[in-house]
C-alpha atoms as a PDB file:
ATOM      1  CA  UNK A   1     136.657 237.725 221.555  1.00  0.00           C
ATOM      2  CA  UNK A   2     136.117 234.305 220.574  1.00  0.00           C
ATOM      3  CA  UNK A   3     137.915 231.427 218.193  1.00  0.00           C
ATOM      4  CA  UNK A   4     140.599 232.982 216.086  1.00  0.00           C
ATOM      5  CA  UNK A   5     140.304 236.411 217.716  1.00  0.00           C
ATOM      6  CA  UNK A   6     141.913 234.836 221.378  1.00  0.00           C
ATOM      7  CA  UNK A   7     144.766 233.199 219.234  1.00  0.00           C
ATOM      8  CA  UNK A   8     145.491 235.668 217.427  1.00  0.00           C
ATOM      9  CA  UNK A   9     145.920 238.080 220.068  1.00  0.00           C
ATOM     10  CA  UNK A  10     147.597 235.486 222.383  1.00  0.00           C
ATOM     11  CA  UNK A  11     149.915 235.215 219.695  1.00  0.00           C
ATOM     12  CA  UNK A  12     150.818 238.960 219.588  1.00  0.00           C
ATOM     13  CA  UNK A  13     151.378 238.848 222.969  1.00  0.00           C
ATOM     14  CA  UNK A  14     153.354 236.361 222.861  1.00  0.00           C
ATOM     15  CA  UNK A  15     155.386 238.038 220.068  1.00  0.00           C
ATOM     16  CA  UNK A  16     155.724 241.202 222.513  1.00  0.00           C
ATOM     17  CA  UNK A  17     157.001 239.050 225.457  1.00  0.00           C
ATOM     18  CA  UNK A  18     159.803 237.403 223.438  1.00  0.00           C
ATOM     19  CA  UNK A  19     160.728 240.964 221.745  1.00  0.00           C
ATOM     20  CA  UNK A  20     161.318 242.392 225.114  1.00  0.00           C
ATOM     21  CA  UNK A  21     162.781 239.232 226.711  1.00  0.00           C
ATOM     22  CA  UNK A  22     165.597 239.801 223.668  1.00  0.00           C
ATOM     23  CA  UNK A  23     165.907 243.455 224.970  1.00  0.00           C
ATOM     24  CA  UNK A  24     166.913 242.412 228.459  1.00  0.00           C
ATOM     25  CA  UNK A  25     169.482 239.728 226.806  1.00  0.00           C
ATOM     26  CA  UNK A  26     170.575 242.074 224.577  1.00  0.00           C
ATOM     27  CA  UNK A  27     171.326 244.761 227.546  1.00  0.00           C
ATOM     28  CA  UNK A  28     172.700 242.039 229.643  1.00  0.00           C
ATOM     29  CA  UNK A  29     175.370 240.634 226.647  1.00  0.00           C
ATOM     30  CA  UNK A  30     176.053 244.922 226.341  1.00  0.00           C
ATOM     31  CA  UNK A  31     176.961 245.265 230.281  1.00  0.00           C
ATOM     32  CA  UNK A  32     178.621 241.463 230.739  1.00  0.00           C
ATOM     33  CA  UNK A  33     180.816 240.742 228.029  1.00  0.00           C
ATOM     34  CA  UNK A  34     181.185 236.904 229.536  1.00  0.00           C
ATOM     35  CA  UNK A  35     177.166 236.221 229.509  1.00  0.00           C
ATOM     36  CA  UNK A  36     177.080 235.446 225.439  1.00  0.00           C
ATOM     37  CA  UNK A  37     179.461 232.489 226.495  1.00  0.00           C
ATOM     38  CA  UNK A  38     176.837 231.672 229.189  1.00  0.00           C
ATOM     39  CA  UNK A  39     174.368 231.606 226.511  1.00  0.00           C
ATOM     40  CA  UNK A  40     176.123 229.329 224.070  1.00  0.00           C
ATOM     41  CA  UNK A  41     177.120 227.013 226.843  1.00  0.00           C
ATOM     42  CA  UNK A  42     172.908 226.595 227.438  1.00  0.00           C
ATOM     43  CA  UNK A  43     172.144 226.300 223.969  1.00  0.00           C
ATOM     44  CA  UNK A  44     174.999 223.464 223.773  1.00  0.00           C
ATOM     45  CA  UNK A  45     173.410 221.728 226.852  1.00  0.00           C
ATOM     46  CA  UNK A  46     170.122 222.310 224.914  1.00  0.00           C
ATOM     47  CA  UNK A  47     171.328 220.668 222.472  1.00  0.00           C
ATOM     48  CA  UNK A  48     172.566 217.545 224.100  1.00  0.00           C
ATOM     49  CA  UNK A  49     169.553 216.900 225.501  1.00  0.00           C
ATOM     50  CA  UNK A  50     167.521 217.176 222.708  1.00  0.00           C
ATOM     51  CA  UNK A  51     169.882 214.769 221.060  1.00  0.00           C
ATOM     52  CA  UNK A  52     169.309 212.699 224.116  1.00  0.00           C
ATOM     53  CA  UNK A  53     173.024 212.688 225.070  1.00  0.00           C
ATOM     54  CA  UNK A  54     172.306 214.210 228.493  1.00  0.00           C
ATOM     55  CA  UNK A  55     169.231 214.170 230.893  1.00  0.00           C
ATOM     56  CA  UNK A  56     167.016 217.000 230.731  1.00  0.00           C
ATOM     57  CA  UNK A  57     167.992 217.026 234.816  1.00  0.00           C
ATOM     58  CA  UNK A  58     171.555 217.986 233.858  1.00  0.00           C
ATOM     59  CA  UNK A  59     170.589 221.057 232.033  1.00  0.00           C
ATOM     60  CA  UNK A  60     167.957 221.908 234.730  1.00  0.00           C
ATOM     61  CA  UNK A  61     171.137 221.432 237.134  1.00  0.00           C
ATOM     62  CA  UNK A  62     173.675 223.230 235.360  1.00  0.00           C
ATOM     63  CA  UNK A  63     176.413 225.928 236.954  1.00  0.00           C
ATOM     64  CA  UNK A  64     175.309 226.909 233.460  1.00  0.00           C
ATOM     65  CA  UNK A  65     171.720 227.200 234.026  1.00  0.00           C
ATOM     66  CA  UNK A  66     171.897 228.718 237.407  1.00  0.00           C
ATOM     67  CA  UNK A  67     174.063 231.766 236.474  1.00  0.00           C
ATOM     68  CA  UNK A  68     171.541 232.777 233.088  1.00  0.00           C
ATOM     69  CA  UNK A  69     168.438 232.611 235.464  1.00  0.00           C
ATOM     70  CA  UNK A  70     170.543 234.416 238.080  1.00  0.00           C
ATOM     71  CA  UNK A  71     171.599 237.171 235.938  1.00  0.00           C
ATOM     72  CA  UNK A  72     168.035 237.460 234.146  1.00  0.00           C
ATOM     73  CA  UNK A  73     166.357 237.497 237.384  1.00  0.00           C
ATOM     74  CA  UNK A  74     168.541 240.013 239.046  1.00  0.00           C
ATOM     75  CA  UNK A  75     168.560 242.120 235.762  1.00  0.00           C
ATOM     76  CA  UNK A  76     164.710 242.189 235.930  1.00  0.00           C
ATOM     77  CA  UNK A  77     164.798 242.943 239.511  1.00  0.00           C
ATOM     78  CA  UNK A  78     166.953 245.917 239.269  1.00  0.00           C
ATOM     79  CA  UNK A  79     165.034 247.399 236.029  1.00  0.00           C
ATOM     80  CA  UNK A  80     161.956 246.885 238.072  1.00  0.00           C
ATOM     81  CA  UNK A  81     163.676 248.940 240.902  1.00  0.00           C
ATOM     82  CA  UNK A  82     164.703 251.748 238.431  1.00  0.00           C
ATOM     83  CA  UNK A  83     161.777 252.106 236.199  1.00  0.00           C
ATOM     84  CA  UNK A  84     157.993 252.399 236.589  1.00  0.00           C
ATOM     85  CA  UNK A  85     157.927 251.150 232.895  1.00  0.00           C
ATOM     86  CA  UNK A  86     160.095 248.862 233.190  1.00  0.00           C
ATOM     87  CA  UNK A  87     158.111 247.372 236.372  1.00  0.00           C
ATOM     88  CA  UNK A  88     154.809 247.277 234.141  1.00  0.00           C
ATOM     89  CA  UNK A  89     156.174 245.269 230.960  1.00  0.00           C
ATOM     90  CA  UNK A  90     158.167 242.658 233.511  1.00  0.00           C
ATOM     91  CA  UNK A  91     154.762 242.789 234.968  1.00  0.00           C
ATOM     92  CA  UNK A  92     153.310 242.401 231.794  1.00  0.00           C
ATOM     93  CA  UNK A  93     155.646 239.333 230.933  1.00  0.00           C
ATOM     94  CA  UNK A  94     154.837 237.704 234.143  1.00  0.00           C
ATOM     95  CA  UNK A  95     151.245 237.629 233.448  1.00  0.00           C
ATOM     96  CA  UNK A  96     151.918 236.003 229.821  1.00  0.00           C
ATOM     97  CA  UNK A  97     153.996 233.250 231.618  1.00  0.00           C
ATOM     98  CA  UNK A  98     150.973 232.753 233.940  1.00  0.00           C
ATOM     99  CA  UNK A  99     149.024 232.348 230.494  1.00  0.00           C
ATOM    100  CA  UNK A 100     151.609 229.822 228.733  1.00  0.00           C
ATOM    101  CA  UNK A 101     151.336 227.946 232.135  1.00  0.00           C
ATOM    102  CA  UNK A 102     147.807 227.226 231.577  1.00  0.00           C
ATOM    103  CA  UNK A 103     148.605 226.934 227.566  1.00  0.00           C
ATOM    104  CA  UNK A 104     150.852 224.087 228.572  1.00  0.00           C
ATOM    105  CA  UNK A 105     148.990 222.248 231.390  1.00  0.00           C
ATOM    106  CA  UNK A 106     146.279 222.007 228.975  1.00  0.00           C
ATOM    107  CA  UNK A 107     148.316 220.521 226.188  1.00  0.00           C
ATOM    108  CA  UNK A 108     150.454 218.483 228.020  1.00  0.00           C
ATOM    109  CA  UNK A 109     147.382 217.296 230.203  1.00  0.00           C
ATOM    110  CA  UNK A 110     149.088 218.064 233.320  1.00  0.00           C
ATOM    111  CA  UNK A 111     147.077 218.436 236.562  1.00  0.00           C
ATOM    112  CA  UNK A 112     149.748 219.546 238.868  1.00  0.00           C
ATOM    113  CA  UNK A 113     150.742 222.387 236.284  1.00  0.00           C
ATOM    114  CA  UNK A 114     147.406 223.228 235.937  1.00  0.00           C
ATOM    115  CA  UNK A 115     146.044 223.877 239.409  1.00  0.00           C
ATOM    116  CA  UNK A 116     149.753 225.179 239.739  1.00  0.00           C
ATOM    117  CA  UNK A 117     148.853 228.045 237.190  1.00  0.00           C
ATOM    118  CA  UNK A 118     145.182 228.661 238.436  1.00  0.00           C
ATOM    119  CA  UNK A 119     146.634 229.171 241.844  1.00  0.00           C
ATOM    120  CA  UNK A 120     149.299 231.797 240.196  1.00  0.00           C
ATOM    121  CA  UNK A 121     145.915 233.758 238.492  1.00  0.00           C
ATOM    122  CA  UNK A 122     144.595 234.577 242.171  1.00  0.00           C
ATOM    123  CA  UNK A 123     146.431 237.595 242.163  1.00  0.00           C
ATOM    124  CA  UNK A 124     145.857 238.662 238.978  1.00  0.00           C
ATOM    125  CA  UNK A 125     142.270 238.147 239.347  1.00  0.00           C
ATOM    126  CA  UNK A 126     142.328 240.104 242.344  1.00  0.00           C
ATOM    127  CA  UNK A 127     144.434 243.278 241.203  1.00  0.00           C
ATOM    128  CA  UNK A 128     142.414 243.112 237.890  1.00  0.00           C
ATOM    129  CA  UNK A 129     139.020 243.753 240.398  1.00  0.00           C
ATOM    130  CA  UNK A 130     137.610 240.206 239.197  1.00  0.00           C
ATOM    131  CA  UNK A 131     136.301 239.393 242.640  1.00  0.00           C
ATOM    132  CA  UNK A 132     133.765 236.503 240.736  1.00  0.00           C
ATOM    133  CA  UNK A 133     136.811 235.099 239.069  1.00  0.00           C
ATOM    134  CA  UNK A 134     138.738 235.383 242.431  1.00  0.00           C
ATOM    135  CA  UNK A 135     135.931 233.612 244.488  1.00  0.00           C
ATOM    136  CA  UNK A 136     135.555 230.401 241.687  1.00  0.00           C
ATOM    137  CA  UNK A 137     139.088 230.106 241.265  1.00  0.00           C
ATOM    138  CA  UNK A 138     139.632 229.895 245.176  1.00  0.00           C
ATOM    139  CA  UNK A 139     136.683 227.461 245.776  1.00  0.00           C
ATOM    140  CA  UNK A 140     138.006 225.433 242.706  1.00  0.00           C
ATOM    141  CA  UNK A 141     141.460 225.047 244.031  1.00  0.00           C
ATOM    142  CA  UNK A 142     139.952 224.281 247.153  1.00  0.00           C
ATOM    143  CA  UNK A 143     136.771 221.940 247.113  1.00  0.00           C
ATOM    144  CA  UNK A 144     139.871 220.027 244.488  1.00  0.00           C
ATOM    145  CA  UNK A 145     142.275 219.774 246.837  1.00  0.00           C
ATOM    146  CA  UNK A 146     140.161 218.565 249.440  1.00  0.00           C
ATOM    147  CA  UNK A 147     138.640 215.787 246.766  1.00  0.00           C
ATOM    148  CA  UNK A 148     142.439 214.554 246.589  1.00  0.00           C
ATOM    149  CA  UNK A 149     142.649 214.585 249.918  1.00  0.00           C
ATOM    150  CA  UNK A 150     139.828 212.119 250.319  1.00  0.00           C
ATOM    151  CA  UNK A 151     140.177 210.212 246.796  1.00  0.00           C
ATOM    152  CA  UNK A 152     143.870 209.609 246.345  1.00  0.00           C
ATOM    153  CA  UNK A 153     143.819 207.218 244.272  1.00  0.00           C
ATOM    154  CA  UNK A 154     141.393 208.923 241.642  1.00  0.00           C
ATOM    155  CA  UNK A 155     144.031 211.601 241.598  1.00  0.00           C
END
């Protein structure tokens, strides 16, 4: 696939993996009546710091925060533990964050994101049987970190 092929597609996956990141919300606000109010609190934090009433740090920070990404992460966890299907689409959706990693550190022009997110494709590369991709990526990461090792300043 090439040009608008590889968007296209990214962009269905990227469809799928908010479709089933509203399922696990959707199952959480079912079991745990008090999680909506969770939610709302975030989005009003959002919000704020959009507005730039409040740091982005403070939302980051949050009681708020902490107990959404603690009940997401558990509920993924224990779906994971309970389903074979369940363990291949949170798979799945890990892989796609992997992806939007790279999506990002190329937009934003990040370097720490971006050797952040290569680093994160090793395993994929390696369960996937790419043992070429697995062998570049490594010696990239590598023969780069030792260049900042030597050329701080560059870096």
């Amino acid at each position: 696939m090439s040009g608008k092929a590889v968007q296209r597609a990214l962009r269905g996956y990227l469809l799928v993996d908010q479709y089933l990141t509203n399922q696990i919300i959707s199952k959480i606000i079912e079991s745990e009546p008090g999680f909506e109010s969770i939610i709302a609190k975030v989005e009003q934090l959002y919000c704020q710091a959009d507005g730039g009433d409040i740091d982005i740090t403070q939302v980051i920070t949050s009681d708020y925060m902490d107990k959404f990404v603690n009940t997401i992460t558990s509920r993924k966890a224990e779906s994971s533990d309970n389903s074979k299907m369940s363990k291949l689409w949170l798979n799945y959706m890990r892989m796609l964050g992997i992806a939007r990693k790279l999506i990002e550190a190329d937009r934003t022009g990040s370097w720490e994101m971006h050797l952040h997110a290569v680093s994160d494709c090793l395993p994929v590369f390696a369960a996937a049987g790419n043992p070429n991709y697995l062998k570049s990526a490594y010696l990239y990461l590598q023969k780069t970190r030792a260049l900042e090792v030597e050329n701080p300043e560059v870096f």
